[in-house]
Protein backbone atom coordinates (compact mmCIF):
# COMPACT_ATOMS: atom_id res chain seq x y z
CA UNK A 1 72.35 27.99 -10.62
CA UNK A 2 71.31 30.54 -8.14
CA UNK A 3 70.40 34.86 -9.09
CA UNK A 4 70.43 36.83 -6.26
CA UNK A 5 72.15 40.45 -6.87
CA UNK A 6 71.05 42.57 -9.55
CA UNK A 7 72.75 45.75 -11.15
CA UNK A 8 70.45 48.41 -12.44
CA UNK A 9 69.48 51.99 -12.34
CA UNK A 10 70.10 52.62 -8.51
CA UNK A 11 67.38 55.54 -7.63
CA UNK A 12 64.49 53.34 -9.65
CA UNK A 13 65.81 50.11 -7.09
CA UNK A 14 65.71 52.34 -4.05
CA UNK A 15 62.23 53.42 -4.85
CA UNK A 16 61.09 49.65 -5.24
CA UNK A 17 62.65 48.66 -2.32
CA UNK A 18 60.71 51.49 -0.32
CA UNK A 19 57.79 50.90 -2.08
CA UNK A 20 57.72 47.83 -0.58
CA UNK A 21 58.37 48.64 2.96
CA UNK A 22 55.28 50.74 1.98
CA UNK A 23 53.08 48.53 1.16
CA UNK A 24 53.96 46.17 4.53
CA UNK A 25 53.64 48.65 7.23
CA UNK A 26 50.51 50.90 5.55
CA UNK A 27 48.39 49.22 7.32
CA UNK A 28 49.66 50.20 10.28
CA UNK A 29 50.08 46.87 12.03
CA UNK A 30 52.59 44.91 13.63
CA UNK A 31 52.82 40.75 13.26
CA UNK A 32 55.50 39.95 16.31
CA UNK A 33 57.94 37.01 15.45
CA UNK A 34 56.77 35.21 18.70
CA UNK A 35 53.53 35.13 17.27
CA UNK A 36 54.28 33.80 14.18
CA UNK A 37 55.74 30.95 16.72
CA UNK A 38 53.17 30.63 18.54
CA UNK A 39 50.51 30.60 15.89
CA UNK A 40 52.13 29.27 12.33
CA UNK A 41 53.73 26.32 13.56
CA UNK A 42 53.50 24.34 10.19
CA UNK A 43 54.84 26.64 8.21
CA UNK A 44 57.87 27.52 10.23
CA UNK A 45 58.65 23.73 9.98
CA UNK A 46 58.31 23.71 6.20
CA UNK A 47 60.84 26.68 6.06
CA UNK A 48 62.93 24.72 8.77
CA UNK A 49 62.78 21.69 6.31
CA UNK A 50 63.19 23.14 3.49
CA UNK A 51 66.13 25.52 3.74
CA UNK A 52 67.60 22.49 6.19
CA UNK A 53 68.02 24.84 9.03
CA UNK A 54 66.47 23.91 12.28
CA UNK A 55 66.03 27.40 13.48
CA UNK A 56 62.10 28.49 14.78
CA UNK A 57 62.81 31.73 15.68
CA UNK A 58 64.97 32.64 12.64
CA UNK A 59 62.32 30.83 10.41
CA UNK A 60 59.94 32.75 11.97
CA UNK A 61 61.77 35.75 11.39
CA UNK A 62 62.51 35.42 7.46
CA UNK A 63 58.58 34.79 7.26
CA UNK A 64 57.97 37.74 9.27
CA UNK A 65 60.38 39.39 6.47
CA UNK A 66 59.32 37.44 3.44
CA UNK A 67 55.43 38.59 4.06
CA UNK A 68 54.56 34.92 3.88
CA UNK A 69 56.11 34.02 0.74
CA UNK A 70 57.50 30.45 1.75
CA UNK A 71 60.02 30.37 -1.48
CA UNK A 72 60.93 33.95 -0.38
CA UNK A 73 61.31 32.75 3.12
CA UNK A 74 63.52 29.38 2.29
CA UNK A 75 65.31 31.98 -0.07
CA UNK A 76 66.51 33.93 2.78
CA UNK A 77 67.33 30.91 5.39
CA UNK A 78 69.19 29.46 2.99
CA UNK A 79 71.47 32.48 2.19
CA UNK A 80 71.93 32.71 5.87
CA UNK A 81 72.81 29.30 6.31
CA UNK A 82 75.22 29.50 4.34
CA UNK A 83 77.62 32.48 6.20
CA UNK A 84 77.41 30.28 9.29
CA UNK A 85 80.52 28.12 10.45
CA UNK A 86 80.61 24.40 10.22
CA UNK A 87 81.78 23.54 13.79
CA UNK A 88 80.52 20.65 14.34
CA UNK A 89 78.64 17.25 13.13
CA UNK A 90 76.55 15.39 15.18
CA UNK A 91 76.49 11.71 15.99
CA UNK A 92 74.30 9.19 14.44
CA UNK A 93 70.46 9.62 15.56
CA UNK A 94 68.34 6.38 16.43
CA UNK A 95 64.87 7.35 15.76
CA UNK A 96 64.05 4.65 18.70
CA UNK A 97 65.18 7.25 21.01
CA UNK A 98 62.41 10.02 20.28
CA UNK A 99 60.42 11.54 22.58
CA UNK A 100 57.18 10.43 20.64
CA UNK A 101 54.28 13.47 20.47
CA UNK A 102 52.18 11.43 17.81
CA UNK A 103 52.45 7.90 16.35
CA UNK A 104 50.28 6.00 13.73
CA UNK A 105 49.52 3.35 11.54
CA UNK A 106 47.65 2.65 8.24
CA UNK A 107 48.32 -1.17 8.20
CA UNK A 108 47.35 -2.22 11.79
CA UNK A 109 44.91 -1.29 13.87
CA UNK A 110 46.55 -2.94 17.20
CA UNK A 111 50.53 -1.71 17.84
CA UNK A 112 53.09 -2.45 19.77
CA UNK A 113 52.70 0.25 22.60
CA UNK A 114 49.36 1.75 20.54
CA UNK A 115 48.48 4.35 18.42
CA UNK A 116 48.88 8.28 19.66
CA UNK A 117 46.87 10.11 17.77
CA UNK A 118 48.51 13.74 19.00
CA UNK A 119 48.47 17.14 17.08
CA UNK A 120 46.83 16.87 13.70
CA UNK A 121 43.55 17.84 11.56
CA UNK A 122 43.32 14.50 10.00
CA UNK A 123 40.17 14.31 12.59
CA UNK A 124 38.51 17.88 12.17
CA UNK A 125 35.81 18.51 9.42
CA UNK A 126 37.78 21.22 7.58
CA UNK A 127 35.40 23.99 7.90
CA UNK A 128 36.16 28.02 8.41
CA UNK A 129 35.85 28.61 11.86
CA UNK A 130 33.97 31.88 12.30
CA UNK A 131 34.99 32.11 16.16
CA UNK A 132 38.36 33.25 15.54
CA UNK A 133 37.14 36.21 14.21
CA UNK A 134 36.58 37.50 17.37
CA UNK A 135 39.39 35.70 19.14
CA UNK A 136 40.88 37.30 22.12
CA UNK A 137 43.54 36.69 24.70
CA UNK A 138 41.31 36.14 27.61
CA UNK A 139 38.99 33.57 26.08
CA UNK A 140 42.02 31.79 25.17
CA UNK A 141 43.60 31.96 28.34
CA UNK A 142 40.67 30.83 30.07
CA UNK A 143 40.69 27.75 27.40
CA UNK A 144 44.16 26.56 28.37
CA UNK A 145 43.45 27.36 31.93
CA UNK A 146 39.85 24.46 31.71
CA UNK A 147 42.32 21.98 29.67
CA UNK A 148 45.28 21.92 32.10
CA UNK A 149 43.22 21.24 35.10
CA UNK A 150 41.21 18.68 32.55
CA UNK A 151 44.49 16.76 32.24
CA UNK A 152 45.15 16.94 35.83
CA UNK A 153 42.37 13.34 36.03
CA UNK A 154 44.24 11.78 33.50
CA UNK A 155 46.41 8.68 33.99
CA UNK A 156 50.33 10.02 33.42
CA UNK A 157 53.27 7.74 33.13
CA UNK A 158 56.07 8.67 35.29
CA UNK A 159 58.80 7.29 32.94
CA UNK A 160 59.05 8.22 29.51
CA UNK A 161 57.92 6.13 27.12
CA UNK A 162 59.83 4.96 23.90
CA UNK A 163 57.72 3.58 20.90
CA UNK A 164 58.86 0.64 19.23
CA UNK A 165 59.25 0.48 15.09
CA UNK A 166 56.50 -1.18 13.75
CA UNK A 167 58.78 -2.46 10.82
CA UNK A 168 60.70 -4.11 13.91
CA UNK A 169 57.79 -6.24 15.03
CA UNK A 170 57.38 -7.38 10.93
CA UNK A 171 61.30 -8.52 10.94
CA UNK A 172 60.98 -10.44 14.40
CA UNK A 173 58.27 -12.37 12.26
CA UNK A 174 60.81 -12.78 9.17
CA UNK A 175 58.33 -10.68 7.01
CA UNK A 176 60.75 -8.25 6.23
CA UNK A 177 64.51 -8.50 5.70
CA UNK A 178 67.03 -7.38 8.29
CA UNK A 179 70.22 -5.36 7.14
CA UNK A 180 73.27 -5.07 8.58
CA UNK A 181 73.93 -0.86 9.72
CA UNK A 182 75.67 1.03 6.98
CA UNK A 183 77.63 3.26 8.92
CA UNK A 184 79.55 5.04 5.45
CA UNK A 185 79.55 8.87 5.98
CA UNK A 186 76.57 10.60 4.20
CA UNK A 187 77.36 12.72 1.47
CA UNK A 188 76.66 16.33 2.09
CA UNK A 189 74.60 17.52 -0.67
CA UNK A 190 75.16 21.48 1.39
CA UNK A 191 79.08 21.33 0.98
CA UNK A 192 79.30 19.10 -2.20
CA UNK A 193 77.44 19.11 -5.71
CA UNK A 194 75.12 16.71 -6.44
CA UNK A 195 76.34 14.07 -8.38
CA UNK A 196 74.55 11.60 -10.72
CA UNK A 197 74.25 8.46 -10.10
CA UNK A 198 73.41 9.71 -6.47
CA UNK A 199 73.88 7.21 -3.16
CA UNK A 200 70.76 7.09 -0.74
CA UNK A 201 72.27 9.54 1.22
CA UNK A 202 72.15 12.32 -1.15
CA UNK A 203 68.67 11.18 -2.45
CA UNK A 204 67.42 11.24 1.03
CA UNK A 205 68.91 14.88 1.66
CA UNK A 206 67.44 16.42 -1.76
CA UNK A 207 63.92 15.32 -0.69
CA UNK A 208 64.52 16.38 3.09
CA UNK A 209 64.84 19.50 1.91
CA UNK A 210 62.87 19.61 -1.27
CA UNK A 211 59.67 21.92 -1.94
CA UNK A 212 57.06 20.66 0.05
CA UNK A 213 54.72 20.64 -2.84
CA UNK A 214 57.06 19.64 -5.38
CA UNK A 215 57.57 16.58 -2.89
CA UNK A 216 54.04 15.90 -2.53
CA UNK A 217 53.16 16.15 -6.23
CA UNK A 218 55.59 13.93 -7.74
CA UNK A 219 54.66 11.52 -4.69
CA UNK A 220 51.43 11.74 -6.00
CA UNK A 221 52.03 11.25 -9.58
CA UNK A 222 53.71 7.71 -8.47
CA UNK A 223 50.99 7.03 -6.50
CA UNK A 224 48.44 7.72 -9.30
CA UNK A 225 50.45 5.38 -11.71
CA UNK A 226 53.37 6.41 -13.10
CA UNK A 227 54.70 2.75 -12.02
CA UNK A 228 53.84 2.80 -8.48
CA UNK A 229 51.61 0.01 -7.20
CA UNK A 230 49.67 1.57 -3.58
CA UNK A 231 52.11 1.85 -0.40
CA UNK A 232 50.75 1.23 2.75
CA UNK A 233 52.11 3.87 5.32
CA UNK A 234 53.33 1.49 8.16
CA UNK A 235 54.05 4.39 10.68
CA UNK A 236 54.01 7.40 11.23
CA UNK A 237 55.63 9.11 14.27
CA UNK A 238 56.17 12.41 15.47
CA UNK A 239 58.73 14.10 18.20
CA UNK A 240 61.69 15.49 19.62
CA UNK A 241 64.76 13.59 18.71
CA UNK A 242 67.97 14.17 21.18
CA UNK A 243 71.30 15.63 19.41
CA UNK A 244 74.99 14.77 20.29
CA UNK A 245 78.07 16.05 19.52
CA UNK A 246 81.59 14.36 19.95
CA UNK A 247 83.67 15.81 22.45
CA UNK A 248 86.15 17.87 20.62
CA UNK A 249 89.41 16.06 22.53
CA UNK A 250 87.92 12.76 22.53
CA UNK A 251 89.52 10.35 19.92
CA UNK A 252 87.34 7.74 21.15
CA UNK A 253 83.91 6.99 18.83
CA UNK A 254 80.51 6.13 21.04
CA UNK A 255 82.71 7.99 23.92
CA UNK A 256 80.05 8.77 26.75
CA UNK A 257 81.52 11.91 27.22
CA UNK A 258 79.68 12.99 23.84
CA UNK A 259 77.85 16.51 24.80
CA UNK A 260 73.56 16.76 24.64
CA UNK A 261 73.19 20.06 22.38
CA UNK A 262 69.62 19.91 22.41
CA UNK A 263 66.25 18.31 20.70
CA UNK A 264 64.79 18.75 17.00
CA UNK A 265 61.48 17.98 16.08
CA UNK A 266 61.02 15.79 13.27
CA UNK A 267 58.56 13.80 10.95
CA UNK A 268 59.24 10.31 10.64
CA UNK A 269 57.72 7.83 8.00
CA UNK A 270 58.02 4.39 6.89
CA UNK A 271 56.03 2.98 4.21
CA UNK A 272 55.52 -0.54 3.41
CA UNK A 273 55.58 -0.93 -0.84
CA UNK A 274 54.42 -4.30 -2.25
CA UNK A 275 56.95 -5.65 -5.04
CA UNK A 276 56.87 -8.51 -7.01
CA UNK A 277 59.90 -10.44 -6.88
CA UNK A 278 60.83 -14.16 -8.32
CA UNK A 279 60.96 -17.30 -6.17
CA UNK A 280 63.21 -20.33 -6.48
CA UNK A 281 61.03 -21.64 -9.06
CA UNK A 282 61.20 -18.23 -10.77
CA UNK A 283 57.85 -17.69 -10.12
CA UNK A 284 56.11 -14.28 -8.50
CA UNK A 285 55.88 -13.72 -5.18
CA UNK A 286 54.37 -10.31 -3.37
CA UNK A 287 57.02 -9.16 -0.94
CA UNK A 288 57.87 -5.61 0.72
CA UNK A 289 60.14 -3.03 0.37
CA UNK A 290 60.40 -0.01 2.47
CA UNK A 291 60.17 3.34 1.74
CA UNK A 292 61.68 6.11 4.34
CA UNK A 293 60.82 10.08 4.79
CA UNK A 294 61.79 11.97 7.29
CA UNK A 295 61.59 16.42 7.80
CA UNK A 296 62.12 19.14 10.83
CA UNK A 297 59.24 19.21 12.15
CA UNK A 298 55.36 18.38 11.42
CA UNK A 299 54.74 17.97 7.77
CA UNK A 300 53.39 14.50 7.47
CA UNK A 301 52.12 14.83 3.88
CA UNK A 302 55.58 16.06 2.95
CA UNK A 303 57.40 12.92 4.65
CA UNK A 304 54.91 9.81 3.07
CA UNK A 305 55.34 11.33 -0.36
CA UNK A 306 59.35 11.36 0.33
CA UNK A 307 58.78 7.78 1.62
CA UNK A 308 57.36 6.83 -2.19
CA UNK A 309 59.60 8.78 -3.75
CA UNK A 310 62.74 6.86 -1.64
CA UNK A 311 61.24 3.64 -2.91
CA UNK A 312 60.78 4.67 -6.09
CA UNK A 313 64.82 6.01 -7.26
CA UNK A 314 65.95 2.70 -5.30
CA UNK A 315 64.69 1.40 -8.76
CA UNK A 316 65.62 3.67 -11.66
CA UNK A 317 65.75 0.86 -14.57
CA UNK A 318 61.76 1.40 -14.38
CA UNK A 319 60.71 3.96 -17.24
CA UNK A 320 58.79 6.38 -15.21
CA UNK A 321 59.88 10.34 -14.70
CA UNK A 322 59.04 9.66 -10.90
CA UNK A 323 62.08 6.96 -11.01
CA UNK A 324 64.48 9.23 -12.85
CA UNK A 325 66.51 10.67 -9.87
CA UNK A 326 68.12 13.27 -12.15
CA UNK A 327 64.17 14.51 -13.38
CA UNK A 328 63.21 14.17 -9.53
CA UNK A 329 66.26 15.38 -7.59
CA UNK A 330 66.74 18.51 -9.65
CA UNK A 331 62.95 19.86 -9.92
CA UNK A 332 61.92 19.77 -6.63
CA UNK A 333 64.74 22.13 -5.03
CA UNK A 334 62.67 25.32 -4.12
CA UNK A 335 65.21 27.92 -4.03
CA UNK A 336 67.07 26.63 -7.37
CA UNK A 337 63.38 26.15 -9.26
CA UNK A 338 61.71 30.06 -7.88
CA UNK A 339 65.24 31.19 -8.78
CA UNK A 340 65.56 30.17 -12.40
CA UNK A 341 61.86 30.68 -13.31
CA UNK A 342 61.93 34.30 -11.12
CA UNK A 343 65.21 35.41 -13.55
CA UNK A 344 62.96 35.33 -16.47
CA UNK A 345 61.60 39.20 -14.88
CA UNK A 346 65.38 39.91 -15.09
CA UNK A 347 66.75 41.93 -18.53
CA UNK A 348 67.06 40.18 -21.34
CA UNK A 349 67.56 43.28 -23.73
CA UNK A 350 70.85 41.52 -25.72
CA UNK A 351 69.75 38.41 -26.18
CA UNK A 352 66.15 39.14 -26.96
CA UNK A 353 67.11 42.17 -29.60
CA UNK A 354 69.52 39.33 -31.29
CA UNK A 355 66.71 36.85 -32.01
CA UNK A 356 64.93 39.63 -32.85
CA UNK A 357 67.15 40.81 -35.29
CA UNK A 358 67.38 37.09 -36.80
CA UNK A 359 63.73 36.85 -37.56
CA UNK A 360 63.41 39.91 -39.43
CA UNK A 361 66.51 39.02 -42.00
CA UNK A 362 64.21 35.91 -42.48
CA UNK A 363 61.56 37.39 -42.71
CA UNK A 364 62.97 40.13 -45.64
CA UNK A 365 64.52 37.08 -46.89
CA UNK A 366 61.29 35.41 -47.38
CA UNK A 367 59.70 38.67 -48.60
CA UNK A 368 62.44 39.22 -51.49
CA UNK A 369 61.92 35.62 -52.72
CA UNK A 370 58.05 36.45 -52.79
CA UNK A 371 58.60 39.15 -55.02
């Protein structure tokens, strides 16, 4: 269910909508969408992810527009993603092939092809930094200026390097199952209601795009022990991923002639989840399942807590809310939850005046019995 438009008294909605154009431009200053960009990177991916829409500048934009409100922000990327044309969809993505900007893991210390430790704050101490106070443009530029030539004495490859899957170097070993590749067509939760029970697809889709903190809170809840035992991430990696698009007179699947549209960034998370499971003897034995997440962008909180929440609805018989995909699929949708709780401002003169009107004939009721 979705409220966008409402009717009212016209002049009193033009003066709110003035009012606040007011209140954003009284103090007389000017946020530019490139530096949004430039300097809120995480939360133009979490608008990206969240109204699925890979878009920077336009997510930029709608936070530019929304004053910061993220719900506000998804709210409007969503509304325009949905006047643009479907023209095309792209071909399968093999997360082997990414261009990898950061790349971890919490179960061994030793990788194949190491540990990249990249962009993050996982490694800073978290404390208000008073400099940036008096941040300016030439102190900066003198910054980047010192790190460039800094990089200049460092060792650089001069072919790109692919990462391996660390879950890959667990099946060589036979510690973890291998699967045959599902290639069935994804359901399109965008063009097609979501339907109960749900396939993976669709699961994975609704969290893609869910509310980051909705995500990360019922993640948590698992994790805390609403019938989740503790996950182990097994990687975490980071980068551009390359995007292809059939050839539109090509009948021909896997046809080389398929056209390079351009690179997304995305989060990328598998999680190792110990089960217990029955032998031969029917006896219990630890084994692992795996848990995937994946978002646009960098939002690596976001993408574990998918990960536990994927593991988790691939076993609804438990009795756990965090298992019910119907509880978890339909509360963490930002746009549908804001929107449903955010109607409550709207009028509800009629239906409030009629329960009204029914307590006070029980309430004289009660009052003539009493006398």
């Amino acid at each position: 269910m979705g409220y966008v438009a409402v009717k009212g008294g016209t002049i009193a909605i033009d003066a709110s909508i003035n009012r606040l154009k007011y209140d954003r431009l009284k103090g007389e200053e000017i946020i530019e969408i490139n530096t949004i960009l430039s300097t809120m990177g995480a939360m133009v991916d979490q608008v990206m992810s969240e109204s699925s829409l890979y878009a920077p500048y336009l997510a930029a934009l709608s936070i530019k527009q929304a004053e910061g409100s993220m719900e506000e922000a998804v709210f409007l990327m969503r509304a325009h993603r949905s006047t643009l044309p479907r023209l095309y969809y792209s071909q399968t993505v093999k997360s082997e092939s990414m261009l990898t900007e950061r790349r971890i893991s919490a179960s061994f210390k030793d990788i194949p092809g190491g540990q990249l430790l990249g962009t993050t704050n996982d490694y800073t101490h978290r404390l208000l930094d008073f400099n940036l106070i008096e941040e300016n443009a030439k102190a900066n530029k003198q910054w980047l200026q010192d790190y460039k030539n800094g990089l200049k004495n460092i060792a650089v490859f001069d072919d790109v390097q692919y990462f391996p899957k660390v879950v890959d170097y667990l099946r060589e070993e036979g510690l973890f199952e291998k699967y045959e590749a599902d290639n069935t067509s994804p359901v399109d939760v965008t063009k097609d209601s979501l339907q109960f029970p749900a396939p993976r697809s669709a699961r994975l889709q609704v969290l893609t795009r869910g509310q980051t903190g909705a995500v990360t809170s019922l993640g948590y809840a698992s994790l805390r022990g609403y019938g989740q035992v503790h996950p182990t991430v097994g990687e975490v990696r980071i980068g551009s991923l390359p995007i292809y698009v059939e050839h539109p007179n090509e009948m021909e699947k896997g046809s080389e002639e398929d056209f390079y549209i351009g690179d997304i960034k995305v989060t990328e998370v598998e999680s190792f989840v110990p089960v217990t499971v029955k032998n031969e003897n029917n006896e219990d034995d630890l084994d692992f399942e795996i848990g995937y997440g994946v978002c646009y962008g960098q939002n690596e909180t976001k993408a574990i807590a998918m990960s536990i929440l994927d593991q988790c609805l691939e076993h609804p018989e438990f009795d756990f809310p965090t298992h019910d995909e119907e509880f978890v699929l339909l509360h963490i949708d930002s746009v549908e939850s804001t929107g449903f709780i955010s109607h409550l401002k709207l009028p509800h003169y009629v239906t409030f005046q009629s329960k009204l009107d029914s307590i006070r004939q029980v309430k004289k009721g009660v009052q003539k019995n009493e006398n």
